[in-house]
Protein backbone atom coordinates (compact mmCIF):
# COMPACT_ATOMS: atom_id res chain seq x y z
CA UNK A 1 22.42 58.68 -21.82
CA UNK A 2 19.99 56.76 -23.65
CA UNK A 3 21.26 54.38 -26.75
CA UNK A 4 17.99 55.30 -28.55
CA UNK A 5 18.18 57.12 -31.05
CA UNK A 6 16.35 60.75 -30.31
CA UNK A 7 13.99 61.42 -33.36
CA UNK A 8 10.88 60.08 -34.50
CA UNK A 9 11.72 58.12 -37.97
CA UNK A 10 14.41 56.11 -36.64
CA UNK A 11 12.56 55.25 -33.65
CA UNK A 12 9.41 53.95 -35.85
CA UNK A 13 12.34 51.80 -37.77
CA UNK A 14 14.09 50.63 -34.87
CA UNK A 15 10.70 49.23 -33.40
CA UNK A 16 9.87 47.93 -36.76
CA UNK A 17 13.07 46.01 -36.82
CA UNK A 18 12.11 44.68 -33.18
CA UNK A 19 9.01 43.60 -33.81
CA UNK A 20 10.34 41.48 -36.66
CA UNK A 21 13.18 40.03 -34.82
CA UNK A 22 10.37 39.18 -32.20
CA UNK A 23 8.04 37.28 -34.55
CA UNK A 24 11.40 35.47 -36.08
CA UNK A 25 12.24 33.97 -32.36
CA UNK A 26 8.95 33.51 -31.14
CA UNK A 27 8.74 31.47 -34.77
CA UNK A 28 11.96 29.72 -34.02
CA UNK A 29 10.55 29.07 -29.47
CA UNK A 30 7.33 27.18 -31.89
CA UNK A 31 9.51 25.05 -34.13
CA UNK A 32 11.96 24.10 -31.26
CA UNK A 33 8.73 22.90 -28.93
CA UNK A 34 7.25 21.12 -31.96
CA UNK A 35 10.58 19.52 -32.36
CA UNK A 36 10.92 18.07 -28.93
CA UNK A 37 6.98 17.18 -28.86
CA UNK A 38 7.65 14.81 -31.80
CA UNK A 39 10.47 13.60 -30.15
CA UNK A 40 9.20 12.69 -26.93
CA UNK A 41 6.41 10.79 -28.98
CA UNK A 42 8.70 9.17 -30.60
CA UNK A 43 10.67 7.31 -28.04
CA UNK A 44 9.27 3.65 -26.75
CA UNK A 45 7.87 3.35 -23.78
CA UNK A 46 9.36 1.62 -20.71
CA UNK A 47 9.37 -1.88 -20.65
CA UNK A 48 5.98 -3.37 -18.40
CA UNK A 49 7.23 -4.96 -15.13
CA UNK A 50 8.30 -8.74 -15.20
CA UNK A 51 5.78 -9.95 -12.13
CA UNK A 52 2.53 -7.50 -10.72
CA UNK A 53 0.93 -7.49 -7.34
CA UNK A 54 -2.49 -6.81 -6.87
CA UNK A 55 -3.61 -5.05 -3.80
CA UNK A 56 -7.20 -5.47 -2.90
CA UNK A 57 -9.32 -2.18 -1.64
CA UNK A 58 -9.63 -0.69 1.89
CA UNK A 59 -6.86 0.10 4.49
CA UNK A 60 -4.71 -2.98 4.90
CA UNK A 61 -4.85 -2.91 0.89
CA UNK A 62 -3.00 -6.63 1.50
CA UNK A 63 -2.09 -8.41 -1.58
CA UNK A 64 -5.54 -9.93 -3.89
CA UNK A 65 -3.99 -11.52 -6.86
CA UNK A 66 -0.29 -11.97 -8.72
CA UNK A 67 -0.17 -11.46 -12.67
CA UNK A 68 2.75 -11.51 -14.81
CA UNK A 69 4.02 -8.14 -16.09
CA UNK A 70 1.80 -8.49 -19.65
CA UNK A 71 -1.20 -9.68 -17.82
CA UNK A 72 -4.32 -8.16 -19.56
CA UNK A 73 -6.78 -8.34 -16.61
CA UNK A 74 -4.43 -6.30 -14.39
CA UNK A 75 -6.22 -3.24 -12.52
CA UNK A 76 -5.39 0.03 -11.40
CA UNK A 77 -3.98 -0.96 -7.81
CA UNK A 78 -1.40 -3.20 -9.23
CA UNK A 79 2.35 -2.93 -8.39
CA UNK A 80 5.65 -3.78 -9.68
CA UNK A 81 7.21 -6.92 -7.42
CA UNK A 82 10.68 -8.88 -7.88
CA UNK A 83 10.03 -12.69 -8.60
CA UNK A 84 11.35 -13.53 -5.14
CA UNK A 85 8.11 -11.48 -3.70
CA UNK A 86 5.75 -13.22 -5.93
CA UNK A 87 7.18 -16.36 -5.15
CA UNK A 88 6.54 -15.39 -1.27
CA UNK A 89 3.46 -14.43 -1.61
CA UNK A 90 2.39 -17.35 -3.81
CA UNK A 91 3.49 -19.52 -1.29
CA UNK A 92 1.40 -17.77 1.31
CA UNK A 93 -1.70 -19.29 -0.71
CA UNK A 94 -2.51 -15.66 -2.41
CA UNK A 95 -4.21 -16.43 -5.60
CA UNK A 96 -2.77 -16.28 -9.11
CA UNK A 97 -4.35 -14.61 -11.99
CA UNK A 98 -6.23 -17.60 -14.42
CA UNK A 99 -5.31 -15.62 -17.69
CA UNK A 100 -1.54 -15.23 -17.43
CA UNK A 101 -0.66 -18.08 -14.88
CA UNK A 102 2.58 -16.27 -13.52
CA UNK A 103 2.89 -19.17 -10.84
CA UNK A 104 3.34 -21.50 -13.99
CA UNK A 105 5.64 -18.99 -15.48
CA UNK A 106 7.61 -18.99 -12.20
CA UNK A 107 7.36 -22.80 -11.90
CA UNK A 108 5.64 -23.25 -8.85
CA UNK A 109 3.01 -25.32 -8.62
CA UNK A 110 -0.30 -25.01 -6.27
């Protein structure tokens, strides 16, 4: 047995009333995504990483330059690294960056 009722008018109301309450949550789904959106705007972004490594291009993609986390003239095939790595690999003669100077912010001198 059906919980509908069984004649036209009440059917037309009943679908009526439906369509309302669908507009009214489909209203409410919109406010509630434009709430979160603003929200995930709103919160900072992650801090940058302390010390960068930059790899250079090809296979081996071995280590080209170190930068400090704020460095301006960092690329696209940077990575995070601890300061104990950039220490390493400073003292393995790689090459600092001449903007940001992170062997001079480590103090370690060439």
């Amino acid at each position: 047995m059906s919980v509908l009722p069984p004649d036209l008018p009440r059917l037309r109301t009943l679908i009526t009333y439906l369509r309302g309450e669908l507009g009214r949550a489909e209203q409410a789904l919109a406010a509630t995504k434009a709430r979160e959106a603003a929200t995930a705007r709103q919160q900072t972004p992650p801090e940058p990483p302390a010390w960068l490594v930059e790899r250079s291009i090809g296979a081996g993609r071995l280590p080209s330059r170190l930068h400090t986390g704020d460095c301006w003239d960092t690329g696209k095939r940077c990575v995070p690294a601890a300061a104990e790595q950039v220490r390493r690999l400073l003292a393995e003669d790689v090459p600092a960056c001449i903007h940001c100077r992170p062997d001079t912010a480590l103090g370690v001198l060439e």
